[in-house]
N, C-alpha and C. Protein backbone atom coordinates (compact mmCIF):
# COMPACT_ATOMS: atom_id res chain seq x y z
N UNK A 1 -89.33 -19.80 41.00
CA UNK A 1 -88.68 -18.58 40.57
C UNK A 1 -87.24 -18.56 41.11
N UNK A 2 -86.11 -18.21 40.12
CA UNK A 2 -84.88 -18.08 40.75
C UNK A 2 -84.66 -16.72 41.69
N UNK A 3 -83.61 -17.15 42.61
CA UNK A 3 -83.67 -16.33 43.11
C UNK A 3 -82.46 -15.40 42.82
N UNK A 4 -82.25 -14.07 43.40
CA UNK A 4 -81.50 -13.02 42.93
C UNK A 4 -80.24 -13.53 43.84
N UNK A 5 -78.88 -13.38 43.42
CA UNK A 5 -77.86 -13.62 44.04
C UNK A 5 -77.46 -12.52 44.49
N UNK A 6 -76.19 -12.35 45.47
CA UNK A 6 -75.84 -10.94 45.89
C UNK A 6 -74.67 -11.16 45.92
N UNK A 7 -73.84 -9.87 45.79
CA UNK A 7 -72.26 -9.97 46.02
C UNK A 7 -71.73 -8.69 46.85
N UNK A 8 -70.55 -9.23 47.53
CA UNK A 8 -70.33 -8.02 48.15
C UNK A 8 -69.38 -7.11 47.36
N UNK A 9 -69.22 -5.84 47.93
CA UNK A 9 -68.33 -4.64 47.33
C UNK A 9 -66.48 -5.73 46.75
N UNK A 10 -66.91 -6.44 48.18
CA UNK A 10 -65.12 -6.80 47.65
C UNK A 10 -65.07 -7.56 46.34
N UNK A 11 -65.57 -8.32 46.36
CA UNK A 11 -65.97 -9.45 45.38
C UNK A 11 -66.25 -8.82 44.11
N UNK A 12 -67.22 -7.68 44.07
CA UNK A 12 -67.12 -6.94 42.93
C UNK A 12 -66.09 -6.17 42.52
N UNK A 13 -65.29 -5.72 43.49
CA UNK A 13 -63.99 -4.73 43.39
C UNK A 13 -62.81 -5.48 42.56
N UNK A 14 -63.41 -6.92 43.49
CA UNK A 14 -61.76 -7.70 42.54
C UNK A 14 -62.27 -8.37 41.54
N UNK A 15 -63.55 -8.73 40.72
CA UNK A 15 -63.91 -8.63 39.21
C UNK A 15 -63.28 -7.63 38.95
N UNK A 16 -63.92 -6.76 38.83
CA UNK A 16 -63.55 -5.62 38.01
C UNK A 16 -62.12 -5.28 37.82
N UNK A 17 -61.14 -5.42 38.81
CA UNK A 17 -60.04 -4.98 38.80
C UNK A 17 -59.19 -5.94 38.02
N UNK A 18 -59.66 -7.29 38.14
CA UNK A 18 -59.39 -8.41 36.77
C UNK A 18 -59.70 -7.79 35.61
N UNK A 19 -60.53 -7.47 35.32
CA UNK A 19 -61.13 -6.94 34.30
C UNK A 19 -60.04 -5.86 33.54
N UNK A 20 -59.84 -4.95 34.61
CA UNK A 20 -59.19 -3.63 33.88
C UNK A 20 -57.49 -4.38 34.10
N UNK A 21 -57.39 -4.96 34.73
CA UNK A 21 -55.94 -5.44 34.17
C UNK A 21 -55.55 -6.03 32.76
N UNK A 22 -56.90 -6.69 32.35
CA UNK A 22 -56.65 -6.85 31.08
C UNK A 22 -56.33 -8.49 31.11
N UNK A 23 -56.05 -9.22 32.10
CA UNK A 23 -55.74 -10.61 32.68
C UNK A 23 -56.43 -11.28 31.26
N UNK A 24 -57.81 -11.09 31.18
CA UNK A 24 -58.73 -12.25 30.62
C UNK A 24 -59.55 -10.91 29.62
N UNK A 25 -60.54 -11.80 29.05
CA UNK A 25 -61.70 -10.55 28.55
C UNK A 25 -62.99 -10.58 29.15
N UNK A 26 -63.88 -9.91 28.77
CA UNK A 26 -65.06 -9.84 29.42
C UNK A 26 -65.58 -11.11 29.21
N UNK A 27 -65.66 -11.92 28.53
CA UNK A 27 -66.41 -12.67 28.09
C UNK A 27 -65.45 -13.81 28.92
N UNK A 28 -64.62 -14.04 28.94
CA UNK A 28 -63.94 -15.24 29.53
C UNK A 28 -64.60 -15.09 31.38
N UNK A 29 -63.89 -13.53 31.71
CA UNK A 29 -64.28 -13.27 33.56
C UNK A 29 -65.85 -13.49 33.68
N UNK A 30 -66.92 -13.30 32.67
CA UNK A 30 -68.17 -13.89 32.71
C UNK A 30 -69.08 -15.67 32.93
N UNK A 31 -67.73 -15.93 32.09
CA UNK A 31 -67.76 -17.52 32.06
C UNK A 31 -67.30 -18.07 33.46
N UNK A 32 -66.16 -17.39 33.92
CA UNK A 32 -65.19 -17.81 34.99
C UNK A 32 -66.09 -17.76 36.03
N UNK A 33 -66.75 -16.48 36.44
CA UNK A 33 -67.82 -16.11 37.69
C UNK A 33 -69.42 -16.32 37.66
N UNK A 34 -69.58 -16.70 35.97
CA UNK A 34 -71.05 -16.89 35.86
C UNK A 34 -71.98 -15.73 36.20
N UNK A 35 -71.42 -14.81 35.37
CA UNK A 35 -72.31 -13.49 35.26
C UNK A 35 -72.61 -13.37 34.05
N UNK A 36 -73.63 -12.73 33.94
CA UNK A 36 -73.90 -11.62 32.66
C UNK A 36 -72.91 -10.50 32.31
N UNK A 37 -73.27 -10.17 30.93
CA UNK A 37 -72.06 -8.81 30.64
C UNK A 37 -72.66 -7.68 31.07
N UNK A 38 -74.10 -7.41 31.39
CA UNK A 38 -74.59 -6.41 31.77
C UNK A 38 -74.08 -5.95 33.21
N UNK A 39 -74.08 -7.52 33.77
CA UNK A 39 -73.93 -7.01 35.27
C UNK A 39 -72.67 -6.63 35.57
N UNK A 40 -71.38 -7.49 34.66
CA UNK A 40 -70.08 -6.86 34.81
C UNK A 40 -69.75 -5.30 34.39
N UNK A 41 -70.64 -4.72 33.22
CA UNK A 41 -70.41 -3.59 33.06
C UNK A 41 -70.92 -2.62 34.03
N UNK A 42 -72.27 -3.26 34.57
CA UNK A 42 -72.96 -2.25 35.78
C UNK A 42 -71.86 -1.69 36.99
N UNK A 43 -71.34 -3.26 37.38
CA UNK A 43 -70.18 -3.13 38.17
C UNK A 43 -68.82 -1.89 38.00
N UNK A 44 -68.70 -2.50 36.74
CA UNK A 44 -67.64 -1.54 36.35
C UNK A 44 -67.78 0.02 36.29
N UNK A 45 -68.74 0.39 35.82
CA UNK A 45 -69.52 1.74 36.06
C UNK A 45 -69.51 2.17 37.09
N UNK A 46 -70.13 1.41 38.45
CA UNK A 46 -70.04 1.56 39.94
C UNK A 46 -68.27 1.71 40.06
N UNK A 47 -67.92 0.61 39.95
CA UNK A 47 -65.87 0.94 40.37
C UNK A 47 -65.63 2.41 39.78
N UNK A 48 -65.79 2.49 38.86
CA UNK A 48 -65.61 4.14 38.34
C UNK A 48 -65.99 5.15 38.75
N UNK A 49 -67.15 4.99 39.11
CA UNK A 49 -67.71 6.00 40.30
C UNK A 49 -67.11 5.99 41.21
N UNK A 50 -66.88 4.96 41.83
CA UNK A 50 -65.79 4.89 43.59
C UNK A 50 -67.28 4.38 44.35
N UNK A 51 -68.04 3.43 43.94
CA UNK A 51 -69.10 2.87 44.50
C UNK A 51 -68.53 1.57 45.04
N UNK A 52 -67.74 1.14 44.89
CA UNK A 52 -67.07 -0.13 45.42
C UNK A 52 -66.30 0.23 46.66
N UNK A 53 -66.44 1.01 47.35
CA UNK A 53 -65.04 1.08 48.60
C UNK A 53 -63.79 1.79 48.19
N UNK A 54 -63.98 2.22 46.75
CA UNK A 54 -62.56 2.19 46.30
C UNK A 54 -62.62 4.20 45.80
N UNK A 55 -61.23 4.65 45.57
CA UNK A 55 -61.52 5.87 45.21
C UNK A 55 -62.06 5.91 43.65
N UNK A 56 -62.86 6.82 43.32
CA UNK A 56 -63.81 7.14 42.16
C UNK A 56 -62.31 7.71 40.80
N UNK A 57 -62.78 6.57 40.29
CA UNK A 57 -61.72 7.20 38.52
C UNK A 57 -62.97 7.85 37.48
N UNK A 58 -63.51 8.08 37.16
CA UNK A 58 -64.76 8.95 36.28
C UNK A 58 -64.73 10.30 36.67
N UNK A 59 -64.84 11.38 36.16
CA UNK A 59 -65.15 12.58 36.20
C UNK A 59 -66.70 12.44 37.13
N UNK A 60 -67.65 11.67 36.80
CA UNK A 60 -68.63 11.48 36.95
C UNK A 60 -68.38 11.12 38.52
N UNK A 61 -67.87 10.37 38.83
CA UNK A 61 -67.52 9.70 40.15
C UNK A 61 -66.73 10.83 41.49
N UNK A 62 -66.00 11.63 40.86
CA UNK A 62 -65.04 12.40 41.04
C UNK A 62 -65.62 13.70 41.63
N UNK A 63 -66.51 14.00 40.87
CA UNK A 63 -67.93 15.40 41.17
C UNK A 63 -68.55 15.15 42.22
N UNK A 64 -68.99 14.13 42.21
CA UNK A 64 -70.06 13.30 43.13
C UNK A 64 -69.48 12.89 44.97
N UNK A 65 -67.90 12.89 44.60
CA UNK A 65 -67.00 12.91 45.73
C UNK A 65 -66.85 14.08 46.47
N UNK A 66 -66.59 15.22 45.32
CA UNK A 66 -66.42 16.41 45.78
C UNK A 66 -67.79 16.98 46.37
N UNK A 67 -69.04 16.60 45.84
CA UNK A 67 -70.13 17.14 46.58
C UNK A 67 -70.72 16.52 47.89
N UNK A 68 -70.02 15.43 48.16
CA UNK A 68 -70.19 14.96 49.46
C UNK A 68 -69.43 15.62 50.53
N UNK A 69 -68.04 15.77 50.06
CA UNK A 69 -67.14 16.28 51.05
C UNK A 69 -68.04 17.98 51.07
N UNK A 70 -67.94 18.60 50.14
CA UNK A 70 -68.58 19.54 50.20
C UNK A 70 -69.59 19.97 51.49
N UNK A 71 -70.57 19.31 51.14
CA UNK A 71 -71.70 18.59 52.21
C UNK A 71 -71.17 18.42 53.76
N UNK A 72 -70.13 17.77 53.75
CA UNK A 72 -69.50 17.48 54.68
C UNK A 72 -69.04 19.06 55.86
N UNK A 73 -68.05 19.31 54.82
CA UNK A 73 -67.26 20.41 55.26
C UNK A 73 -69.19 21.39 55.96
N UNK A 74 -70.01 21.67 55.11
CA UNK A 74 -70.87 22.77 55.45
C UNK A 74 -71.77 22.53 56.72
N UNK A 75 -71.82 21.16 57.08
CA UNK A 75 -72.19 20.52 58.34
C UNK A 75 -71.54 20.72 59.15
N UNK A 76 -69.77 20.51 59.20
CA UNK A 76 -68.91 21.02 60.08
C UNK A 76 -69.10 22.76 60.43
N UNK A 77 -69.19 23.05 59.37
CA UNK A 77 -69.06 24.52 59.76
C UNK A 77 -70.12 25.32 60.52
N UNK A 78 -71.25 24.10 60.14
CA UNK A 78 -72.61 24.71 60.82
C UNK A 78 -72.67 24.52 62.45
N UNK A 79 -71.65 23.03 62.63
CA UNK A 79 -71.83 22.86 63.98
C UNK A 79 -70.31 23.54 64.80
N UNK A 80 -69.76 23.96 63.99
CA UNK A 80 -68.48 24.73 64.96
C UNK A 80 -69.37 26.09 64.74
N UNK A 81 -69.88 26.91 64.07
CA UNK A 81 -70.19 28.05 64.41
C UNK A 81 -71.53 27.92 65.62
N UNK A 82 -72.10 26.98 65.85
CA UNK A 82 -73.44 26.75 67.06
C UNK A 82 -72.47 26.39 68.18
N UNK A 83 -71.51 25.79 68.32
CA UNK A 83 -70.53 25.43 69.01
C UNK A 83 -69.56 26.72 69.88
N UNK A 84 -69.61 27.67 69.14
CA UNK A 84 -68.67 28.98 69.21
C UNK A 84 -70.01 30.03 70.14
N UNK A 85 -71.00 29.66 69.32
CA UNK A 85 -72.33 30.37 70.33
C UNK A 85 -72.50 29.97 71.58
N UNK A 86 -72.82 28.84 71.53
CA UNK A 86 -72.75 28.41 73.13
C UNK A 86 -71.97 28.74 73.88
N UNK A 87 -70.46 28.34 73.57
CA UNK A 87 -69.22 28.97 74.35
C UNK A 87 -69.40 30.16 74.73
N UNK A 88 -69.81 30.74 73.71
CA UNK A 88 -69.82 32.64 74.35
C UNK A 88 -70.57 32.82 75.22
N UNK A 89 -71.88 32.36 75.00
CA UNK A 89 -73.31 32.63 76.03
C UNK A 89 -72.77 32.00 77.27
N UNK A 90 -72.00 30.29 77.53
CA UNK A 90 -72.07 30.34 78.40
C UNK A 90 -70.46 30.99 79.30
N UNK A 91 -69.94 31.48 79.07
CA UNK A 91 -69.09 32.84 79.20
C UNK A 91 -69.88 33.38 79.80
N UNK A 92 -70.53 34.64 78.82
CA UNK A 92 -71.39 35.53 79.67
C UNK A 92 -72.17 35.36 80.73
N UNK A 93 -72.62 34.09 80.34
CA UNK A 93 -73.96 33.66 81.38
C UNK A 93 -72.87 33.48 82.92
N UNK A 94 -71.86 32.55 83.20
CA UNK A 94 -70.98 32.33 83.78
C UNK A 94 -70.38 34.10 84.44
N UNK A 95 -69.69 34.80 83.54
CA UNK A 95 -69.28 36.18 84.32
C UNK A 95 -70.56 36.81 85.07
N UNK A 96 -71.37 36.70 84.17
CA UNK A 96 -72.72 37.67 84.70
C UNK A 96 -73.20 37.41 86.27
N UNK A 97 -73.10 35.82 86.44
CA UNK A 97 -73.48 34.77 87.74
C UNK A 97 -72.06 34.70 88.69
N UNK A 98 -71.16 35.73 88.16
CA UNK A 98 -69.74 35.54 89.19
C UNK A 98 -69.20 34.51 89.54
N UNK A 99 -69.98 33.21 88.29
CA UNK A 99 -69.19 32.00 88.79
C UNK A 99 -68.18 31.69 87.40
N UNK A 100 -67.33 31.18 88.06
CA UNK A 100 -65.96 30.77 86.50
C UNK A 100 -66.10 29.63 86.58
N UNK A 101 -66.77 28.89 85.54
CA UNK A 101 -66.63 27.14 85.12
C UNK A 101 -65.11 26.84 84.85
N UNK A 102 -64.59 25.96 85.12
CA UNK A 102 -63.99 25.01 85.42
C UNK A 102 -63.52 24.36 83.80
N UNK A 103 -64.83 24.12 83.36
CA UNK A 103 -64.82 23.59 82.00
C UNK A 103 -64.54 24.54 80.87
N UNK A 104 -65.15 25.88 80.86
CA UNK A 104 -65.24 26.85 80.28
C UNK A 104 -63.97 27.67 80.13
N UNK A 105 -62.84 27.66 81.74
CA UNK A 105 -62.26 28.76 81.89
C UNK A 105 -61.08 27.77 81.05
N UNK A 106 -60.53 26.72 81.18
CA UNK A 106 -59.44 26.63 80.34
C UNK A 106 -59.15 26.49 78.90
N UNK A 107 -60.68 26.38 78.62
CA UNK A 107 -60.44 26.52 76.95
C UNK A 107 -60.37 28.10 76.50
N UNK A 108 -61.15 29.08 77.48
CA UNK A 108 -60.38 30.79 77.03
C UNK A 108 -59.44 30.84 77.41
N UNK A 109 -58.79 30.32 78.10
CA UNK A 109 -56.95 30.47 78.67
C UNK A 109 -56.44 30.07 77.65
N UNK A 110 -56.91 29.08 76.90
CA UNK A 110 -56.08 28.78 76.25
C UNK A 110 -56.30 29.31 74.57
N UNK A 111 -57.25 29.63 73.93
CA UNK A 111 -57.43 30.67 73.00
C UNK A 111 -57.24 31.93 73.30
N UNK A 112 -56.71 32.33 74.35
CA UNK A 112 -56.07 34.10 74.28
C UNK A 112 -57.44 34.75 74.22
N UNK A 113 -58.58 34.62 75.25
CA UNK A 113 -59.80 35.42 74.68
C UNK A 113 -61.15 34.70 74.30
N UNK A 114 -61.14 33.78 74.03
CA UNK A 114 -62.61 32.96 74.09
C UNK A 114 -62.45 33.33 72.42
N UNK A 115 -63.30 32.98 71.94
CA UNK A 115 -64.12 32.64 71.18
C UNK A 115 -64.41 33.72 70.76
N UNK A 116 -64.43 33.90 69.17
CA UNK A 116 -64.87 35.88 68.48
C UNK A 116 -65.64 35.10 67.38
């Protein structure tokens, strides 16, 4: 049984980018690398998406960017607002115990007020 070959992102990045330059045609960059047209178009589909390393040209690709960052950003926000809790508690916990951390006191010195 043959076996399955593999390629990396780069290798596929710079097909494809032969490709859309227009250099050769599909059928020649197939001959040249010894692929199928399926797999060059699969590729190409992926480059369009921004599945190659590269930024996403497709609407399709483009959505799919924005819902990661999306994603992104709502993780950040989840861990600066748990981040902002702690600070406060340990504030209070700290005034309440008449002791001033060290660690604690120069980051309210330096926000004018701790944390709201």
């Amino acid at each position: 049984m043959r076996q399955r070959r593999t390629f990396s992102k780069e290798f596929k990045r710079q097909v494809v980018e032969e490709l859309l330059s227009e250099s050769m045609t599909t059928s020649a960059l197939c001959r040249k690398y010894n692929l199928s047209q399926p797999v060059l178009s699969n590729w190409k589909r992926d480059y369009m998406d921004g599945k190659l390393d590269n930024e996403p040209e497709s609407i399709s690709g483009l959505k799919h960017k924005i819902e990661q960052l999306e994603r992104k950003v709502g993780q950040l926000t989840m861990d600066n607002e748990l981040l902002k809790k702690v600070l406060k508690s340990a504030n209070r916990q700290s005034q309440a115990n008449g002791k001033y951390s060290e660690i604690i006191s120069p980051l309210t010195i330096m926000s004018k007020g701790g944390v709201k």
